[in-house]
N, C-alpha and C. Protein backbone atom coordinates (compact mmCIF):
# COMPACT_ATOMS: atom_id res chain seq x y z
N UNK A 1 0.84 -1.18 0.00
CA UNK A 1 0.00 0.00 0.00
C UNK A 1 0.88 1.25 0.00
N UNK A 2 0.52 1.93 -0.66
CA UNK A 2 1.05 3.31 -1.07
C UNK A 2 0.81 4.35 0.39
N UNK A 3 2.25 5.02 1.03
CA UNK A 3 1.82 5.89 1.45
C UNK A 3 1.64 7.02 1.20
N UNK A 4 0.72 8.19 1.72
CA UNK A 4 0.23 8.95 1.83
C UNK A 4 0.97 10.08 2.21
N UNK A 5 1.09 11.43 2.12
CA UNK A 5 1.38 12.59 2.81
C UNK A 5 0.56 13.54 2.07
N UNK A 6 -0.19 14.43 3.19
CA UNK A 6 -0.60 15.67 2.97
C UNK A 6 -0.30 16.70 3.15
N UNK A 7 0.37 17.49 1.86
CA UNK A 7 1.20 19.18 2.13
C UNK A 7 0.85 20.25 2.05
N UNK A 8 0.75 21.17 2.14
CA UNK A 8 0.08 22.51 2.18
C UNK A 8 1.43 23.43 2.05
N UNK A 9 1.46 24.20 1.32
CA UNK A 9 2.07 25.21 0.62
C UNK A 9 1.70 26.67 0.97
N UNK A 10 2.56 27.66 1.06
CA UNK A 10 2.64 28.85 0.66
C UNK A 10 3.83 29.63 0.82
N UNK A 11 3.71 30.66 0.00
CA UNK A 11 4.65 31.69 -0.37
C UNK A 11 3.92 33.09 0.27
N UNK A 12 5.18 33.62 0.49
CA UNK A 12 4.65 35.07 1.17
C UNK A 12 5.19 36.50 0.41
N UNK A 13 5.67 37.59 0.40
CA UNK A 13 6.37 38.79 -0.30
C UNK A 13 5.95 40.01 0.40
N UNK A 14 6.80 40.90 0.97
CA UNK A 14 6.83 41.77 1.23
C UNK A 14 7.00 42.96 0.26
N UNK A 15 6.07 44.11 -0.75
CA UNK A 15 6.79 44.49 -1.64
C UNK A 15 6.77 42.84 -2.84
N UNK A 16 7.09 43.45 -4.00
CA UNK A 16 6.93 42.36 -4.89
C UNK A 16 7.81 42.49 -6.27
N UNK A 17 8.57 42.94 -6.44
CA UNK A 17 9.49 42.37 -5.29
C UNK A 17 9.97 42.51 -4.42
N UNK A 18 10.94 41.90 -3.03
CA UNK A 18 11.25 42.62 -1.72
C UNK A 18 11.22 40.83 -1.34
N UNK A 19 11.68 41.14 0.33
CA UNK A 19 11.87 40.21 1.16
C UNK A 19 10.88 39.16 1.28
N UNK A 20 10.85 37.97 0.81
CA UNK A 20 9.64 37.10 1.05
C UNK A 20 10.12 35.55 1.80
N UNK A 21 9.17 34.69 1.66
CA UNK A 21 8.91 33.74 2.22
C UNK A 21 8.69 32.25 1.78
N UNK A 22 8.74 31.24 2.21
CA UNK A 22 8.25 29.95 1.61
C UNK A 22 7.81 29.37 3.38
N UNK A 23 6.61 28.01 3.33
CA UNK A 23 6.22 27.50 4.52
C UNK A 23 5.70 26.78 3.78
N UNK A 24 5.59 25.12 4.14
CA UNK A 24 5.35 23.79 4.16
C UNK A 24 5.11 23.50 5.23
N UNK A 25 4.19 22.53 5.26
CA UNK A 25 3.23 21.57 6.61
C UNK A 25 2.33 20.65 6.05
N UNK A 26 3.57 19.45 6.56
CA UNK A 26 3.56 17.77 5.83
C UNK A 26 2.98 17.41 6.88
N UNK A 27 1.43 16.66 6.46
CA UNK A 27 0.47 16.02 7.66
C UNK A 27 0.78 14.53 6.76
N UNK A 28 1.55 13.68 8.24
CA UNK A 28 1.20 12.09 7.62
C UNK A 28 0.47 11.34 8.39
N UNK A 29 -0.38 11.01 8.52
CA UNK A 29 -0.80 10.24 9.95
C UNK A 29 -1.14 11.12 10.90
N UNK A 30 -0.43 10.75 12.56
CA UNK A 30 -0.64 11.98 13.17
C UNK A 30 0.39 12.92 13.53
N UNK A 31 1.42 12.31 12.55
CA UNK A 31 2.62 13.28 12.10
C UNK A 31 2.50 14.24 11.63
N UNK A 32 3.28 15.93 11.73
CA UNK A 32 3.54 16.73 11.20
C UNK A 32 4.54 17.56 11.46
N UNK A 33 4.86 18.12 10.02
CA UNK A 33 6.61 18.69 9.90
C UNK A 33 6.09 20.22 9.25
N UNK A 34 7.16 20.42 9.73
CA UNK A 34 6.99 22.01 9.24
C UNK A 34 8.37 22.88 8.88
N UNK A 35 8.08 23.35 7.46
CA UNK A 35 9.38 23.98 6.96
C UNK A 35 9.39 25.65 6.53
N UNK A 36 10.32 26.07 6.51
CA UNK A 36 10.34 27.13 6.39
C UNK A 36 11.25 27.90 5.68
N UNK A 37 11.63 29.09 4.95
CA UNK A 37 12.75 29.88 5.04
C UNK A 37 12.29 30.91 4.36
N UNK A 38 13.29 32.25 3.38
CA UNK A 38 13.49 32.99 2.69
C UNK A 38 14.61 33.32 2.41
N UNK A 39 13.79 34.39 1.55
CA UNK A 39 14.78 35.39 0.61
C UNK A 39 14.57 36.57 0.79
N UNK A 40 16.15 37.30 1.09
CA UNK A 40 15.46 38.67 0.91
C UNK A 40 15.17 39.48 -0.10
N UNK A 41 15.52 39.09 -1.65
CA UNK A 41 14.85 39.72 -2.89
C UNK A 41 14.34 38.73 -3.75
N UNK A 42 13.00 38.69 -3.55
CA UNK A 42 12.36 37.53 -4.18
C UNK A 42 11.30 38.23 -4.69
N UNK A 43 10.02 37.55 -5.48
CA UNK A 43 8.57 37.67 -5.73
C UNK A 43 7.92 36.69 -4.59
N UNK A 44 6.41 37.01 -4.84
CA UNK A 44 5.40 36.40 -4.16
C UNK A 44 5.47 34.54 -4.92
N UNK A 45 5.43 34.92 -6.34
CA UNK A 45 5.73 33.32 -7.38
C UNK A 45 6.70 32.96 -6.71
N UNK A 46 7.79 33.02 -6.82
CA UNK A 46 9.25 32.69 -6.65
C UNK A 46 9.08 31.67 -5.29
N UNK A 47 8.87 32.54 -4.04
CA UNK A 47 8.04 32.16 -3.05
C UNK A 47 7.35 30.89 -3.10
N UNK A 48 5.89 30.95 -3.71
CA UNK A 48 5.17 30.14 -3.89
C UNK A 48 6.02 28.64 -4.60
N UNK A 49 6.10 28.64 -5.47
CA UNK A 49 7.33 27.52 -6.08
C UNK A 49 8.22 27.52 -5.37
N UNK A 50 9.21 27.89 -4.51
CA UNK A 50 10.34 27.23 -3.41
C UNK A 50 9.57 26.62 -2.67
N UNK A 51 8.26 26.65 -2.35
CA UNK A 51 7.59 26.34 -1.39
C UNK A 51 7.15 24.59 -1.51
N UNK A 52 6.65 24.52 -3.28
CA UNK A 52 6.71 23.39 -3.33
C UNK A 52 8.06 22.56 -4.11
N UNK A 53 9.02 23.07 -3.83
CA UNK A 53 10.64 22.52 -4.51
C UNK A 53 10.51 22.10 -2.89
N UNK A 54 10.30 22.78 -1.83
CA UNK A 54 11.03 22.08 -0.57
C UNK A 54 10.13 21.42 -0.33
N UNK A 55 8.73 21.40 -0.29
CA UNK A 55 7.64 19.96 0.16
C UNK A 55 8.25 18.27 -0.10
N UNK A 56 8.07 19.11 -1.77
CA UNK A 56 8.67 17.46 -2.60
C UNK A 56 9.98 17.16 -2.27
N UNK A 57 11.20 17.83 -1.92
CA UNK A 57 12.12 17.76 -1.58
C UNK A 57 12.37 16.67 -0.55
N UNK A 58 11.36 17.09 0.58
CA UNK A 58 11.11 16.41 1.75
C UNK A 58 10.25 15.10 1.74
N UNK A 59 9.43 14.59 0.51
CA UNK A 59 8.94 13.47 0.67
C UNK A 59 9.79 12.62 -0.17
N UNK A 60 10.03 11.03 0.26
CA UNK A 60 10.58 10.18 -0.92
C UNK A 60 10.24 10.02 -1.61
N UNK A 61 10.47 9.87 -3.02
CA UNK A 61 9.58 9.04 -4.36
C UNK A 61 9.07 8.20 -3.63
N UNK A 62 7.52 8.00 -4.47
CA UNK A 62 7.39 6.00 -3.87
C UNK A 62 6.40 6.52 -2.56
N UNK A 63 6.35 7.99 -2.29
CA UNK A 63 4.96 8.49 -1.70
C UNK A 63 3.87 9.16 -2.78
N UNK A 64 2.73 9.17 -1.92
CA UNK A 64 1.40 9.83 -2.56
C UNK A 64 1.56 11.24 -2.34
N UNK A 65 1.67 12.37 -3.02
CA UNK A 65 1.17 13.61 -2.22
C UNK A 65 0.24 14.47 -2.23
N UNK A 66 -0.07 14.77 -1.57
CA UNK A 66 -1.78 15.45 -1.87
C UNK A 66 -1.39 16.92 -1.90
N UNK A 67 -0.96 17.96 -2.77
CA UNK A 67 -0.33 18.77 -2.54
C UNK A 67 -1.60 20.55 -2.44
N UNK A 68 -1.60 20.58 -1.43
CA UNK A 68 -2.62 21.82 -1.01
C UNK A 68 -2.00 23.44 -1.48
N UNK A 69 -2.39 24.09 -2.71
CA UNK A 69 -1.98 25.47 -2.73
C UNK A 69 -2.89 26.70 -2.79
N UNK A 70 -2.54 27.40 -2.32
CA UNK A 70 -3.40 28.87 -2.65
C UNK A 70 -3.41 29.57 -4.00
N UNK A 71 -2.17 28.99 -4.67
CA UNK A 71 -1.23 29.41 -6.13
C UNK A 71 -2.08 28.74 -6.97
N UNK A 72 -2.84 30.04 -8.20
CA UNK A 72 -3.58 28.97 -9.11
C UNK A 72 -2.18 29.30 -9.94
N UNK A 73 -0.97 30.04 -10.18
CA UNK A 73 -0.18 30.04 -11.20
C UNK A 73 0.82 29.15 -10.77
N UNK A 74 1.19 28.67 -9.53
CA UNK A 74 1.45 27.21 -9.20
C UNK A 74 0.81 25.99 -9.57
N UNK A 75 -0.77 25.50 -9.29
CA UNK A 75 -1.18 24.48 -9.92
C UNK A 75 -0.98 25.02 -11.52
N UNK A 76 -1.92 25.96 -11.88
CA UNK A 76 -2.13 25.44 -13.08
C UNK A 76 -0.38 25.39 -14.30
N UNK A 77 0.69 26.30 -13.61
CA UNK A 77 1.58 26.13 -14.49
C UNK A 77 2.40 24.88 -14.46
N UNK A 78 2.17 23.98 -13.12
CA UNK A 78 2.51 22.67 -13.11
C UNK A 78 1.67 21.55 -14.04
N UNK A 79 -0.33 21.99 -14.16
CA UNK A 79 -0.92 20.64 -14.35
C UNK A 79 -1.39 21.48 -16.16
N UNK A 80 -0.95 22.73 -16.76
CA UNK A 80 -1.61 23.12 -17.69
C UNK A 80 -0.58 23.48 -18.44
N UNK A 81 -0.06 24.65 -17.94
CA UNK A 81 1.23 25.24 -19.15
C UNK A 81 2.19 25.13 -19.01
N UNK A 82 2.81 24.18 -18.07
CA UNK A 82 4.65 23.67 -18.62
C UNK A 82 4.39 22.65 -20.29
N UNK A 83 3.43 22.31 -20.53
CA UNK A 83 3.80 21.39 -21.63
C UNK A 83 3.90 22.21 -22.71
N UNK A 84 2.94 23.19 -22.76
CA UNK A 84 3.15 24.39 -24.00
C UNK A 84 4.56 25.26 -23.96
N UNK A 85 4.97 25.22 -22.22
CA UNK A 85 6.22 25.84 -22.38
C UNK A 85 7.13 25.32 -22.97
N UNK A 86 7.00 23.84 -22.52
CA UNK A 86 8.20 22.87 -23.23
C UNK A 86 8.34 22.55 -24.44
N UNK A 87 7.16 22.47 -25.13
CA UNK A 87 7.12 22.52 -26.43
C UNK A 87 7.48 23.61 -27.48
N UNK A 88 7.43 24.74 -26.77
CA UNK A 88 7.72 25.86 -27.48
C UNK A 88 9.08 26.86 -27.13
N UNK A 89 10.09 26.05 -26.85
CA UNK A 89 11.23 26.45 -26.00
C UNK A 89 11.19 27.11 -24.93
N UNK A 90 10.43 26.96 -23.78
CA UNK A 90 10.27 27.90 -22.28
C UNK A 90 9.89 29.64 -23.13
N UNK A 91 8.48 29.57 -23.86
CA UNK A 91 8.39 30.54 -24.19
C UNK A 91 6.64 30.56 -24.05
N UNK A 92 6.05 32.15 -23.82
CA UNK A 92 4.75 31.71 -23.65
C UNK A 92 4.23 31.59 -24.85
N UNK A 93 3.22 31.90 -24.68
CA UNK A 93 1.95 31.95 -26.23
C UNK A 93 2.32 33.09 -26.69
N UNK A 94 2.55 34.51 -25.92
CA UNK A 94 2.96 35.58 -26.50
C UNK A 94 4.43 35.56 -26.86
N UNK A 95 5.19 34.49 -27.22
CA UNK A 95 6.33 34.43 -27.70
C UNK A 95 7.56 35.02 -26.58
N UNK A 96 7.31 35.28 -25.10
CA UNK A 96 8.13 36.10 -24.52
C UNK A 96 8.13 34.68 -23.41
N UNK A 97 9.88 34.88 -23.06
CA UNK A 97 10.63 34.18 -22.40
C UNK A 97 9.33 34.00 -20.78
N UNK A 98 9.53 32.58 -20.75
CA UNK A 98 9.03 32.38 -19.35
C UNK A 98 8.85 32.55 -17.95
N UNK A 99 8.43 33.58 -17.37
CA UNK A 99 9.19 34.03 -15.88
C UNK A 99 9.79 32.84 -14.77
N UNK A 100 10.35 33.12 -14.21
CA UNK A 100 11.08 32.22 -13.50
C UNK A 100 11.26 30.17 -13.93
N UNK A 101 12.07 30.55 -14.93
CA UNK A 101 11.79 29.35 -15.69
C UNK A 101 13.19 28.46 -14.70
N UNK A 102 13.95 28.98 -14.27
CA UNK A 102 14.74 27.89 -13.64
C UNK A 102 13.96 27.03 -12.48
N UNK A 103 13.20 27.39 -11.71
CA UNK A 103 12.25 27.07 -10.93
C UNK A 103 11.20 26.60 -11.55
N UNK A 104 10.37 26.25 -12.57
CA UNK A 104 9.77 25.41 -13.45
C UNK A 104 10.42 24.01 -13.88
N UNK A 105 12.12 24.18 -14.30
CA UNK A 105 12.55 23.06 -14.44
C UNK A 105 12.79 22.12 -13.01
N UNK A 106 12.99 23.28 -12.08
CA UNK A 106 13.29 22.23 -11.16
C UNK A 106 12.08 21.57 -10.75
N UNK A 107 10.75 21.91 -10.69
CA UNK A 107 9.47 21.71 -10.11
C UNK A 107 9.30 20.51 -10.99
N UNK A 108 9.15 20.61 -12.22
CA UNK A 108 8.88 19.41 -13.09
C UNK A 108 10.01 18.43 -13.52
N UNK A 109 11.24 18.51 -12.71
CA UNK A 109 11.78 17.27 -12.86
C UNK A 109 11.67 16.70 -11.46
N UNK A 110 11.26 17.82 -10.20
CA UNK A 110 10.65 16.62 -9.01
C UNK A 110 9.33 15.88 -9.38
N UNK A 111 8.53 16.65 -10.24
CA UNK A 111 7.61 16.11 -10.56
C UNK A 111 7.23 14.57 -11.15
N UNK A 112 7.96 14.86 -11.97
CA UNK A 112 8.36 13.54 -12.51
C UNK A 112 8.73 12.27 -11.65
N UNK A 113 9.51 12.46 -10.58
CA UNK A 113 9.58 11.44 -10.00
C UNK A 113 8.84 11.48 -8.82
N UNK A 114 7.41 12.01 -8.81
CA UNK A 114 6.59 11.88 -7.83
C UNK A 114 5.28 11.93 -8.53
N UNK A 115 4.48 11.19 -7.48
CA UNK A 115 2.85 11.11 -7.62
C UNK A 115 2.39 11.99 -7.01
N UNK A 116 1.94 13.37 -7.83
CA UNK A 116 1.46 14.23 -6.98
C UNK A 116 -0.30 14.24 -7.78
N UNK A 117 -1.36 15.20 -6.49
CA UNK A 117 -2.20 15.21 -6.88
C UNK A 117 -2.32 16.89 -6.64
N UNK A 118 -2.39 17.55 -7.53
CA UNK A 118 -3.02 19.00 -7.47
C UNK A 118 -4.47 19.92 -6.44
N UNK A 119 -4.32 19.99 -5.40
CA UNK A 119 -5.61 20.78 -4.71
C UNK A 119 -5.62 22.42 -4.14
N UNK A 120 -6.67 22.67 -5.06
CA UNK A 120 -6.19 24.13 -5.01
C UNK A 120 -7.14 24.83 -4.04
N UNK A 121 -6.44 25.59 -2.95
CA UNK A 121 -7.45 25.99 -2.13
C UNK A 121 -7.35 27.57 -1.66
N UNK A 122 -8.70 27.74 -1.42
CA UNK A 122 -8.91 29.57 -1.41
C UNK A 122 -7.66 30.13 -0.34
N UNK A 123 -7.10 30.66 -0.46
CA UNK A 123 -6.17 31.62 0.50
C UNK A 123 -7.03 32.18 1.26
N UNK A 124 -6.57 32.17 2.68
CA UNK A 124 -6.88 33.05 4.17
C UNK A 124 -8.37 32.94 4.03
N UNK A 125 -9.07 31.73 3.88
CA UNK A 125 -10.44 31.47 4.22
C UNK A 125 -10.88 30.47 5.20
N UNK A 126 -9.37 30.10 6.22
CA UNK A 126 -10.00 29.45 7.52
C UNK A 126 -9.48 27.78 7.19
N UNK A 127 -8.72 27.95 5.63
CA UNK A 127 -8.56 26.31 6.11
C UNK A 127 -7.19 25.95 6.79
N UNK A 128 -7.35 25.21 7.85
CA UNK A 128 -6.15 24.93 8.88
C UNK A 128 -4.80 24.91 7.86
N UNK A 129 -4.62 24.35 7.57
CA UNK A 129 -3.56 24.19 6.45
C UNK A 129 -2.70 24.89 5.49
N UNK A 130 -3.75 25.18 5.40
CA UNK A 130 -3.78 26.75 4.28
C UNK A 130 -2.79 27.69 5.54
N UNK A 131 -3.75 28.04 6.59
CA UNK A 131 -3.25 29.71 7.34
C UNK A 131 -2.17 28.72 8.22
N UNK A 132 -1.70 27.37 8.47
CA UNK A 132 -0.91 27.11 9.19
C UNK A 132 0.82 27.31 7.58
N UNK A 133 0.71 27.21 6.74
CA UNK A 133 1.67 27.41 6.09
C UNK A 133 1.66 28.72 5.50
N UNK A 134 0.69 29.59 5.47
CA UNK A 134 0.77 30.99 5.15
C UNK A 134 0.98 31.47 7.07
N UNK A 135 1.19 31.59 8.08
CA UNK A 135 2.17 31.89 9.01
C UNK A 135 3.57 31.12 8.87
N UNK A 136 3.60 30.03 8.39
CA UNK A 136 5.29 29.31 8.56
C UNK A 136 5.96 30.31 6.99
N UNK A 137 5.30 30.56 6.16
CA UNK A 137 5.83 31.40 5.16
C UNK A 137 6.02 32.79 5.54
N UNK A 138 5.20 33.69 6.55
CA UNK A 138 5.41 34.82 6.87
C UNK A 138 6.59 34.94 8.06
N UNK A 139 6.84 33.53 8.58
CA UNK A 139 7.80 33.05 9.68
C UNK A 139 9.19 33.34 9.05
N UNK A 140 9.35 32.83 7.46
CA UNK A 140 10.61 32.59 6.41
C UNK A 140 10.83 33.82 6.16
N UNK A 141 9.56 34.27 5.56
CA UNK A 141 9.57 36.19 5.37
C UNK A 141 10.88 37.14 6.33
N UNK A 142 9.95 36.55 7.90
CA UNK A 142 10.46 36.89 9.11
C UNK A 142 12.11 37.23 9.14
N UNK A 143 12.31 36.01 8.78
CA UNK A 143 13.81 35.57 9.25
C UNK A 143 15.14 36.19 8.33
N UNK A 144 14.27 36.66 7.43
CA UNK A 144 15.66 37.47 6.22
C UNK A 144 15.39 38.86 6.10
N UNK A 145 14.43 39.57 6.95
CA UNK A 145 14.47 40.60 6.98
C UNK A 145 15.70 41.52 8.39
């Protein structure tokens, strides 16, 4: 039987750019881990994607992950437009270079060696998960200012 982990994601930014954040909170069982850090010249994206480079980071291949974000330009550029990017040399539809495309490659070659499932959830509307990794991201924020 396949195990399970449930992650929750977010990215934070002070200014946009300016000092920001990443926070992870891996529920397995009645286990939970909690990660954190920053940057002090980052975006709110940038953020959001370190956020899930360190989730997956932290689970082994050969787990399930149920991956919880507030980021629809996180899900959807993971489950919709990296393939148009890839196909079209890391370029969009409007022909202009991809924003933070080094962080795309890295996301989709963890990807690849993981079973992830995409769940996208409203920001700062009360779900535990959600506001417990949007404080561990404002925590990362915290720490590089």
């Amino acid at each position: 039987m396949t195990k399970t982990v449930e992650v929750y994601t977010d990215g934070a930014c002070s200014g946009n750019p300016g000092p920001g954040g990443w926070g992870v909170l891996l529920i397995q069982g009645d286990r939970d881990k909690e990660l954190c850090g920053g940057e002090k010249a980052t975006t709110n994206n940038r953020m959001e994607m370190q956020a899930a480079i360190e989730a997956m980071k932290a689970v082994k291949p050969g787990w399930k992950i149920i991956l919880h974000t507030d980021s629809q330009y996180l899900k959807n550029g993971l489950t919709q437009w990296i393939h148009g990017w890839k196909r079209n040399g890391w370029k969009t539809a409007a022909k202009k270079p991809v924003k933070n495309q080094d962080l795309w490659i890295e996301l989709d070659a963890l990807c690849a060696e993981r079973d992830i499932s995409w769940k996208w959830v409203k920001g700062h509307a009360g779900d535990p998960g959600n506001e417990r990794a949007d404080a561990l991201a404002n925590q990362g924020m915290a720490s590089v200012r």
